[in-house]
Every structure is written in structure tokens, then in C-alpha cells.
PDB file of N, CA and C in Angstrom:
ATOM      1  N   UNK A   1       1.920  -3.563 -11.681  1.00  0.00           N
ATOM      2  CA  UNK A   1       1.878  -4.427 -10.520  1.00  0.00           C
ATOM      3  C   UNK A   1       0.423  -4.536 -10.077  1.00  0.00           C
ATOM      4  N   UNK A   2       0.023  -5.838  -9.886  1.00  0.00           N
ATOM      5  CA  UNK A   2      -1.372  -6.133  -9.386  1.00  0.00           C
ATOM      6  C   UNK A   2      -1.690  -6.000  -8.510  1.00  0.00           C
ATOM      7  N   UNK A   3      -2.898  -5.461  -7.712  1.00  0.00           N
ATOM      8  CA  UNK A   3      -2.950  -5.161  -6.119  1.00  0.00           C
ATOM      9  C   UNK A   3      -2.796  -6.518  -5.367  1.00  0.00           C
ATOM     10  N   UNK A   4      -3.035  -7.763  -6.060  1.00  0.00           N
ATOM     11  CA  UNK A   4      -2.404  -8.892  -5.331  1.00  0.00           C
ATOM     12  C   UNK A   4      -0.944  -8.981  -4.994  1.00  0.00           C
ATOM     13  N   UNK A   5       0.040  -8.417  -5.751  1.00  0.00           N
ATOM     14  CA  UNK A   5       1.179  -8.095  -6.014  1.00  0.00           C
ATOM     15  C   UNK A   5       1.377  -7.178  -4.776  1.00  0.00           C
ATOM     16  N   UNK A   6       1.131  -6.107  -5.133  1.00  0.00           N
ATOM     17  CA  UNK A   6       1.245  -5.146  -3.929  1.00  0.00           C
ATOM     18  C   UNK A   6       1.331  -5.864  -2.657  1.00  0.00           C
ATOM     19  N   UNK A   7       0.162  -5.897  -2.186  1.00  0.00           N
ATOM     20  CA  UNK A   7      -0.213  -6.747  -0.982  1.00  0.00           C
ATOM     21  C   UNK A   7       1.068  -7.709  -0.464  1.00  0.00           C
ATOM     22  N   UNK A   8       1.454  -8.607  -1.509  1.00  0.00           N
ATOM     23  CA  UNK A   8       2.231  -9.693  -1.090  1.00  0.00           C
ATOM     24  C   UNK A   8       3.344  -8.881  -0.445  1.00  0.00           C
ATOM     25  N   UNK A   9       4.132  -7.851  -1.406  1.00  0.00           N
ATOM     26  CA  UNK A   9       4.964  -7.315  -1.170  1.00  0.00           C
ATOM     27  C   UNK A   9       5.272  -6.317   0.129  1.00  0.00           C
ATOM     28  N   UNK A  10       3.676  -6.087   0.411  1.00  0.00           N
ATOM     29  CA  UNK A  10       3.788  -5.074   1.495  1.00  0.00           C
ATOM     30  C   UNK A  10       3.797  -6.175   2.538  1.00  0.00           C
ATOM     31  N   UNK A  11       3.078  -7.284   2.348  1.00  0.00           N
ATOM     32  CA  UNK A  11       2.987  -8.744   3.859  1.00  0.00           C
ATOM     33  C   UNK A  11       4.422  -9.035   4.012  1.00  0.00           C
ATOM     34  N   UNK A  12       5.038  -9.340   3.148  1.00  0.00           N
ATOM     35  CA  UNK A  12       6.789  -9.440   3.468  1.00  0.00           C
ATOM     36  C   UNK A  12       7.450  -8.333   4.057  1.00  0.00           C
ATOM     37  N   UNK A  13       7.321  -7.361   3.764  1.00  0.00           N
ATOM     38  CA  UNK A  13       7.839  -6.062   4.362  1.00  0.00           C
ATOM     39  C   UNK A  13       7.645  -6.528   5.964  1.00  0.00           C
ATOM     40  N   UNK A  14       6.891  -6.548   6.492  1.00  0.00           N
ATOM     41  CA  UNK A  14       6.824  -6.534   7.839  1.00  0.00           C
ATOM     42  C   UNK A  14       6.288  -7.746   8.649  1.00  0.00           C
ATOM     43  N   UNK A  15       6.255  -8.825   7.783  1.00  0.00           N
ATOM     44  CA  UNK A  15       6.234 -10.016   8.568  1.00  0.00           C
ATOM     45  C   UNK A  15       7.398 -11.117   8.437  1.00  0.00           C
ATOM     46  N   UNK A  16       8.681 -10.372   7.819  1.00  0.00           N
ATOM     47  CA  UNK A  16       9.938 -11.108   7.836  1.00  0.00           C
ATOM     48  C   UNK A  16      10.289 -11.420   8.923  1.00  0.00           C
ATOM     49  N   UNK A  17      10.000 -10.062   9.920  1.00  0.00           N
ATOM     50  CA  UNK A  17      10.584  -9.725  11.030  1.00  0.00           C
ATOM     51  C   UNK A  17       9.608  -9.528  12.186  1.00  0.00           C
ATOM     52  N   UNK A  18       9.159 -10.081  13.108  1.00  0.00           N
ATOM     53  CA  UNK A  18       7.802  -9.264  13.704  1.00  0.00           C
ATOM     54  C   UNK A  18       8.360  -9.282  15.317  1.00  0.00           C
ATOM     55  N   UNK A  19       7.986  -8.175  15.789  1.00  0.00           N
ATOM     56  CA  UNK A  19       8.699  -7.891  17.346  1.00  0.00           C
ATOM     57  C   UNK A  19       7.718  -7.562  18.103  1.00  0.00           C
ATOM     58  N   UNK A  20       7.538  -8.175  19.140  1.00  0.00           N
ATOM     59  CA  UNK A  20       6.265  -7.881  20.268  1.00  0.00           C
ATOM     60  C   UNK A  20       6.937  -6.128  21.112  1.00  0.00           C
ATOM     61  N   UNK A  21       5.734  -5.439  20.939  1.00  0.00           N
ATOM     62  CA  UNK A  21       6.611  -4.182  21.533  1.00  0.00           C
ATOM     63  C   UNK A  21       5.099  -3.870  22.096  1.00  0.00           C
ATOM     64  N   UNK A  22       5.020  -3.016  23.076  1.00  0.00           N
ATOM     65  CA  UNK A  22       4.675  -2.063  23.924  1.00  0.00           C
ATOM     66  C   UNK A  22       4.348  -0.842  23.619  1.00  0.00           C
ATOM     67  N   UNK A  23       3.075  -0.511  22.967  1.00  0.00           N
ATOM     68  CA  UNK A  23       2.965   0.845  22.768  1.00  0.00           C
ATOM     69  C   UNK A  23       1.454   1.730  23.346  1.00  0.00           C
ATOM     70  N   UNK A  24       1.297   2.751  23.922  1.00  0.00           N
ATOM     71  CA  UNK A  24       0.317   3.536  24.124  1.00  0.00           C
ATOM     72  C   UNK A  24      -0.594   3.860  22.782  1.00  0.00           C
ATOM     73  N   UNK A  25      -1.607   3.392  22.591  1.00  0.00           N
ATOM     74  CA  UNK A  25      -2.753   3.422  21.539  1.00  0.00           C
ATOM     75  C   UNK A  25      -3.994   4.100  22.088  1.00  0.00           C
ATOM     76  N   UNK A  26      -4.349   5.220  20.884  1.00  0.00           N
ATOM     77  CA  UNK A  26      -5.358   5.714  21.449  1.00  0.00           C
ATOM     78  C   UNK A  26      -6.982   5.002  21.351  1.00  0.00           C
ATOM     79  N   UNK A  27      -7.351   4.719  21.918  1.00  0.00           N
ATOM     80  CA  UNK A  27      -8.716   3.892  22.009  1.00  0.00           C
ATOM     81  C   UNK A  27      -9.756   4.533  20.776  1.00  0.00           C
ATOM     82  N   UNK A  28      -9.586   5.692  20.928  1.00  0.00           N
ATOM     83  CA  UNK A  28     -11.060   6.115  19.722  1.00  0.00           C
ATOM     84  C   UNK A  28     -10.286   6.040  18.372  1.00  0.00           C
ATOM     85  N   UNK A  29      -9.293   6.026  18.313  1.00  0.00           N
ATOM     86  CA  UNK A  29      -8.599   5.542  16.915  1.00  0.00           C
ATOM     87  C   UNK A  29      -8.899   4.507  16.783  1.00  0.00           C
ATOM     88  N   UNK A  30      -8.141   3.657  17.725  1.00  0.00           N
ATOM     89  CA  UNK A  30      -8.136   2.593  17.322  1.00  0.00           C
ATOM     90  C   UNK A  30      -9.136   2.192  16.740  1.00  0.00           C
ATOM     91  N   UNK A  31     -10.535   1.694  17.567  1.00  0.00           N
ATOM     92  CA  UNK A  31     -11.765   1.507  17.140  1.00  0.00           C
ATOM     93  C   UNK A  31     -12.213   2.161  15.966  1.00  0.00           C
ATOM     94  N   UNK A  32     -12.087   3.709  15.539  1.00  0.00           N
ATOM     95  CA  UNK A  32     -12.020   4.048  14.151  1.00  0.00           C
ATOM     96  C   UNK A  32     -11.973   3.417  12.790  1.00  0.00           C
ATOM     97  N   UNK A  33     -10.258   3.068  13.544  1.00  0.00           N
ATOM     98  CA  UNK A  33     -10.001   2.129  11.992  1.00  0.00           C
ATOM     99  C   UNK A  33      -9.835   0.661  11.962  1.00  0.00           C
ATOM    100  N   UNK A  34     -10.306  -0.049  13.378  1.00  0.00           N
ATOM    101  CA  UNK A  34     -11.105  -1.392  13.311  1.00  0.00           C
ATOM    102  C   UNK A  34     -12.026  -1.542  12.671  1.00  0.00           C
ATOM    103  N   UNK A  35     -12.891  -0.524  13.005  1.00  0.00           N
ATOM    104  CA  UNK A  35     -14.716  -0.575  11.534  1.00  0.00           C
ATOM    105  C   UNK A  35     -14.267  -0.075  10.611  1.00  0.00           C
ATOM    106  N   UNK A  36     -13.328   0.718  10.183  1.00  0.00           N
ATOM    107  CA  UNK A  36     -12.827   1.128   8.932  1.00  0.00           C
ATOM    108  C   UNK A  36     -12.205  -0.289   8.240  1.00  0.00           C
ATOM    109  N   UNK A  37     -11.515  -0.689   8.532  1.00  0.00           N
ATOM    110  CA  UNK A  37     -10.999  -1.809   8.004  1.00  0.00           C
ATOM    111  C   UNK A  37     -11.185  -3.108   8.121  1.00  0.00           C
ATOM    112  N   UNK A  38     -12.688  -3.298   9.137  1.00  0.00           N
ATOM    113  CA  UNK A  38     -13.156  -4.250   9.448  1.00  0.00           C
ATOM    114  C   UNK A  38     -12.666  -5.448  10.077  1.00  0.00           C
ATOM    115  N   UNK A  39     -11.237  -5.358  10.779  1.00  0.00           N
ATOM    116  CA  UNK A  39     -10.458  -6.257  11.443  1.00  0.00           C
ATOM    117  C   UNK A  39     -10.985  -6.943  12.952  1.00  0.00           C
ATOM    118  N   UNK A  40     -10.842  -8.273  12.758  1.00  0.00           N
ATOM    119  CA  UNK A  40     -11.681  -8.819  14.118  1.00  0.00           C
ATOM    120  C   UNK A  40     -10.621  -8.496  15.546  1.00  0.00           C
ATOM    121  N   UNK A  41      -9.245  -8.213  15.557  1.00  0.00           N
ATOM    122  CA  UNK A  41      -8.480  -7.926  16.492  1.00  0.00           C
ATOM    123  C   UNK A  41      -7.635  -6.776  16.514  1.00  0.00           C
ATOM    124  N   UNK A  42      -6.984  -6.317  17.381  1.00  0.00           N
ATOM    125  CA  UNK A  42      -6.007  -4.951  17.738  1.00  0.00           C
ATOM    126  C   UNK A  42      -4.859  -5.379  17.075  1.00  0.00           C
ATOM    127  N   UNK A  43      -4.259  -6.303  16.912  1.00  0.00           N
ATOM    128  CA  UNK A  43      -3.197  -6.816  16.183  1.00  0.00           C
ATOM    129  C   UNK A  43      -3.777  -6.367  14.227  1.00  0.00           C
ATOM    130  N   UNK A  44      -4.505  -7.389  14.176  1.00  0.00           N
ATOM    131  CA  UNK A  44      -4.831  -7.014  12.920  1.00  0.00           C
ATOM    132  C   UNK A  44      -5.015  -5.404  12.448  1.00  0.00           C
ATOM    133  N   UNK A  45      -6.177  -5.193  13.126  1.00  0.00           N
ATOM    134  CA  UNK A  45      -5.876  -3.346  13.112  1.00  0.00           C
ATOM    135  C   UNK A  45      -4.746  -2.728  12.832  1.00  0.00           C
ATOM    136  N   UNK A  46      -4.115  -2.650  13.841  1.00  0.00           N
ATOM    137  CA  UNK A  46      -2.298  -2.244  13.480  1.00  0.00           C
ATOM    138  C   UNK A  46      -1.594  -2.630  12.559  1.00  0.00           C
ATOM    139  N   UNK A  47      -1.650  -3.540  12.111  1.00  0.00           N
ATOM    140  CA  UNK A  47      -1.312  -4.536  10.962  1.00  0.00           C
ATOM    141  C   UNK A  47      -1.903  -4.055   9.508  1.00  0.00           C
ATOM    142  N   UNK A  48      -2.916  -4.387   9.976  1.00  0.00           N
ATOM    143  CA  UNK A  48      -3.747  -3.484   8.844  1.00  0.00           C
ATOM    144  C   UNK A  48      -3.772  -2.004   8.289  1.00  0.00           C
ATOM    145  N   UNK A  49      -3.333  -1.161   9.061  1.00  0.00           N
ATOM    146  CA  UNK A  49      -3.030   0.711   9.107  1.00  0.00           C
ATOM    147  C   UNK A  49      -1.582   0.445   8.828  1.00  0.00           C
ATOM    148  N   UNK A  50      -0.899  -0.341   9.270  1.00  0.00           N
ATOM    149  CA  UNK A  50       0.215  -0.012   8.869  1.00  0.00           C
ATOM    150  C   UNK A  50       0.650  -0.523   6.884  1.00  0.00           C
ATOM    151  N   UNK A  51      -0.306  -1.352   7.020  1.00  0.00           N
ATOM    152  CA  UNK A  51      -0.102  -2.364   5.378  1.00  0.00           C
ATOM    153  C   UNK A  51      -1.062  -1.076   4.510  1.00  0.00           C
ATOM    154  N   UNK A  52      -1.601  -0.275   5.249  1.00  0.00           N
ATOM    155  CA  UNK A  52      -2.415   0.721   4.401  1.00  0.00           C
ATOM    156  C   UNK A  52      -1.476   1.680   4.039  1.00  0.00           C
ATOM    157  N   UNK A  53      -0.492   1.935   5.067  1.00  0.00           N
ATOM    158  CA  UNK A  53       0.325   3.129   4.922  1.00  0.00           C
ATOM    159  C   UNK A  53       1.257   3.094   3.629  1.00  0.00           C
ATOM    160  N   UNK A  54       2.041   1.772   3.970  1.00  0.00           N
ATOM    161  CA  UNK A  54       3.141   1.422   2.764  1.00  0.00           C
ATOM    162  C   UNK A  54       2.229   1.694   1.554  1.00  0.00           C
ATOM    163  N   UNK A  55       1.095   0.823   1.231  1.00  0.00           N
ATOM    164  CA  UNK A  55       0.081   0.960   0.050  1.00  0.00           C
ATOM    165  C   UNK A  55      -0.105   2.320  -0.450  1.00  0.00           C
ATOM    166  N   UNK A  56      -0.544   3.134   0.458  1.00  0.00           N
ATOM    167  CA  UNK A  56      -0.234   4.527  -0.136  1.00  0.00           C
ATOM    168  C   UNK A  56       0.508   5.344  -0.580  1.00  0.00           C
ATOM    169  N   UNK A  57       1.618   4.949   0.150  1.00  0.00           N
ATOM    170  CA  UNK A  57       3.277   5.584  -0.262  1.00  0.00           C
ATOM    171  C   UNK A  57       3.600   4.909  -1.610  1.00  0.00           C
ATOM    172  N   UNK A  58       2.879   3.769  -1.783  1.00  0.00           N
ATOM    173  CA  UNK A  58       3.377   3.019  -3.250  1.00  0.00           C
ATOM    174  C   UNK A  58       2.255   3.711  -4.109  1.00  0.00           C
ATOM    175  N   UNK A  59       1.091   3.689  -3.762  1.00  0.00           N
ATOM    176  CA  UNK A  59       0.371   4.347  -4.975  1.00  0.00           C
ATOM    177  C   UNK A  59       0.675   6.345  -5.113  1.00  0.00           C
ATOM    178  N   UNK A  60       1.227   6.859  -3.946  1.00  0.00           N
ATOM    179  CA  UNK A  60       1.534   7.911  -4.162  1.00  0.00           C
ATOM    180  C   UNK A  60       2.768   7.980  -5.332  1.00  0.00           C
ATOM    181  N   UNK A  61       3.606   7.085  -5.241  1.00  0.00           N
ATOM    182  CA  UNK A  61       4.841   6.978  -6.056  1.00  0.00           C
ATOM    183  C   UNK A  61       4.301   6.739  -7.026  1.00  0.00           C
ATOM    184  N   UNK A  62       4.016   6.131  -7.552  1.00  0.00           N
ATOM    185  CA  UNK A  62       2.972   5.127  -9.417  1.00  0.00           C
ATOM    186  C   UNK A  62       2.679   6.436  -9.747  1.00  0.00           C
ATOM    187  N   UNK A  63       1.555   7.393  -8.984  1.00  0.00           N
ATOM    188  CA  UNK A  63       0.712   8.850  -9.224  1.00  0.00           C
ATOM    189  C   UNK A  63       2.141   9.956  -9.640  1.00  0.00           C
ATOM    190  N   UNK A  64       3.277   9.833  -9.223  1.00  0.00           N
ATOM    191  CA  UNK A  64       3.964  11.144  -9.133  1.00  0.00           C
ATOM    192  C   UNK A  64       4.658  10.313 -10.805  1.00  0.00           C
ATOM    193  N   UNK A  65       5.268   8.971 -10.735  1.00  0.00           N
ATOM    194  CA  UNK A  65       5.656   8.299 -11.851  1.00  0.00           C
ATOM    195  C   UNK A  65       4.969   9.016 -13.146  1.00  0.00           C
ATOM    196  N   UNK A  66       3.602   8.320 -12.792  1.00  0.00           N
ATOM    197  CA  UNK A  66       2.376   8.779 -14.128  1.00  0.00           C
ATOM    198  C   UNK A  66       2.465  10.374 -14.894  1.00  0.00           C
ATOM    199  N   UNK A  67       2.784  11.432 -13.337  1.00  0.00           N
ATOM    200  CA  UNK A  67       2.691  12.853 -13.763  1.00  0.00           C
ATOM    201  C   UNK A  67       3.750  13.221 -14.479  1.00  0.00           C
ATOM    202  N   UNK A  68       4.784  12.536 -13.544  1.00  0.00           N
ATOM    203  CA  UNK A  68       6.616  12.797 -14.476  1.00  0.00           C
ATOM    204  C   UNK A  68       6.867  11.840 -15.714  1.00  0.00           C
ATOM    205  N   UNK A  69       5.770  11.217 -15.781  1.00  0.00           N
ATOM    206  CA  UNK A  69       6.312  10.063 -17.215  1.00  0.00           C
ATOM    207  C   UNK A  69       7.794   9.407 -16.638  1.00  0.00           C
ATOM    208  N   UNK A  70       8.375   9.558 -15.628  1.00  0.00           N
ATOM    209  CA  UNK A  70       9.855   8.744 -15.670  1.00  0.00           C
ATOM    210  C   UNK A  70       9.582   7.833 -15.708  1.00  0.00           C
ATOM    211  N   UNK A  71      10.354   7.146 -16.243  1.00  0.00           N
ATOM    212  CA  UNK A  71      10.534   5.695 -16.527  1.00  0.00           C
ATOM    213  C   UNK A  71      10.054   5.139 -17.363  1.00  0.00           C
ATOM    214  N   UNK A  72       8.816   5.613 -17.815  1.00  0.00           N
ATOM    215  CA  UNK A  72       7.615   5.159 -18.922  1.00  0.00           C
ATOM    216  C   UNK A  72       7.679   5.678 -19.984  1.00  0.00           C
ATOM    217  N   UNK A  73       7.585   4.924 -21.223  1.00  0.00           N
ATOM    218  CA  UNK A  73       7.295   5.259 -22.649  1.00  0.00           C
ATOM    219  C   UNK A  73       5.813   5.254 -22.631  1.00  0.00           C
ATOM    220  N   UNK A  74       5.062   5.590 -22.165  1.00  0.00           N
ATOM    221  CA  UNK A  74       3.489   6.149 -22.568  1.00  0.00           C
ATOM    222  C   UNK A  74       3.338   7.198 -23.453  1.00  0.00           C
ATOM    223  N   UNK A  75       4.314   8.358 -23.578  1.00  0.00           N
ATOM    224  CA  UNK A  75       4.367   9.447 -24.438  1.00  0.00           C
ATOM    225  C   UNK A  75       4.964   9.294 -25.543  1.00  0.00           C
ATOM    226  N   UNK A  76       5.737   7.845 -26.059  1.00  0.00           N
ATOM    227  CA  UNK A  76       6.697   7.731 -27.201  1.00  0.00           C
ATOM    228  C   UNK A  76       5.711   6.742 -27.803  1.00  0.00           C
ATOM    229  N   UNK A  77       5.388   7.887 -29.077  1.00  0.00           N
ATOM    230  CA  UNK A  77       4.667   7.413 -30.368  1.00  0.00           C
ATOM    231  C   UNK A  77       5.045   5.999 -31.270  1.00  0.00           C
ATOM    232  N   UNK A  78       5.817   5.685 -30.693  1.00  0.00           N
ATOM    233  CA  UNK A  78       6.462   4.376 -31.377  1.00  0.00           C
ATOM    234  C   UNK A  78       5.960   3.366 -30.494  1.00  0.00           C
ATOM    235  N   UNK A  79       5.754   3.492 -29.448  1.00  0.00           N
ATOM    236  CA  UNK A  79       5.424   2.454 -28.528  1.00  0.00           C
ATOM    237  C   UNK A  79       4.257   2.538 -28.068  1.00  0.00           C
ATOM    238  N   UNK A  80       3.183   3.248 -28.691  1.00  0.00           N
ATOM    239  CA  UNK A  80       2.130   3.696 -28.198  1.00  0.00           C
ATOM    240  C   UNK A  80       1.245   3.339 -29.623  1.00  0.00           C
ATOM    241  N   UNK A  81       1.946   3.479 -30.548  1.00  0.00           N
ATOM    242  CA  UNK A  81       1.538   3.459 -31.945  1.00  0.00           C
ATOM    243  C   UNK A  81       0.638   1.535 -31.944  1.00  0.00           C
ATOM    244  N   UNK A  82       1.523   1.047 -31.474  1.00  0.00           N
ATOM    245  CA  UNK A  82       1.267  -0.383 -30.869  1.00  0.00           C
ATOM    246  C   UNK A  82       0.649  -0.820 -29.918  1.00  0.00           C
ATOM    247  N   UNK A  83      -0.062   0.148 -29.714  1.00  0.00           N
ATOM    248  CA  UNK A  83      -0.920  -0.028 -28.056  1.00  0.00           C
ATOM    249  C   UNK A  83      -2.013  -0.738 -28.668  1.00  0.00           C
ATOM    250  N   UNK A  84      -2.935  -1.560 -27.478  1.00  0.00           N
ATOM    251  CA  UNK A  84      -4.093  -2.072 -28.086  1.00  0.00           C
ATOM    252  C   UNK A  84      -4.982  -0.407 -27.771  1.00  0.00           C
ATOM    253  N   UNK A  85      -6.080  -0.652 -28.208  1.00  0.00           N
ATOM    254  CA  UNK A  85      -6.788   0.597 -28.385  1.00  0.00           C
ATOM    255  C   UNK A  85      -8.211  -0.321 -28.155  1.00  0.00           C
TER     256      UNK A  85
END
């Protein structure tokens, strides 16, 4: 999956549905990961930490995939035999 891929998938996740809510934010965070992520608004920010979060939970999963080989023939010599190199 392409990180364009990703992305799309994580923008649907949470803009199917979007709900104006009310929450206590801490100011030196926030600003933190506004220059961290370079977002021109508090919306985006939030938006943005949260589209980081899913992203990680997906590349944490791919990383644990890779270690357990599930799912993947990377280790079967028959299918590897055919790899470009």
C-alpha cells in the first residue's frame, strides 16, 4: 500500500462522519504539534495528530506483519526464486 493509499484511507476514516465537539486542549501541545506538523489552524492540527495516530497503528501492524511473516510468502523459495533482484 502506497503512502498515498494510506492517507486516502486514513481521510475517509474520519471525514465520513465529522462532529463539532467541545474539548479542553492543552495550549503547549497544541502549539507543539502545530510546528511539528506545520498546520495553519487548530482544526487542522487535531486533524492532523489524529491522521498521524491511525498512520502509526497501520505502520506498527505492516512492522509486526514483516516480523511474523503472516500472511506473506517472502520466506517461500518458490516465490522469491522469482523476485526481481
Amino acid at each position: 500500500m502506497s503512502r498515498v493509499d494510506i492517507r486516502d484511507r486514513v481521510i475517509r476514516i474520519y471525514r465520513d462522519e465529522v462532529t463539532k465537539r467541545l474539548v479542553d486542549i492543552d495550549d503547549d501541545l497544541l502549539a507543539r504539534v502545530r510546528a511539528i506538523l506545520g498546520t495553519p489552524t487548530m482544526k487542522d492540527t487535531v486533524n492532523g495528530a489524529l491522521e498521524e495516530v491511525v498512520k502509526l497503528e497501520l505502520r506498527r501492524r505492516h512492522a509486526d506483519q514483516l516480523a511474523t511473516m503472516e500472511g506473506l510468502d517472502l520466506d517461500d523459495p518458490d516465490v522469491m526464486s522469482g523476485a526481481w533482484r
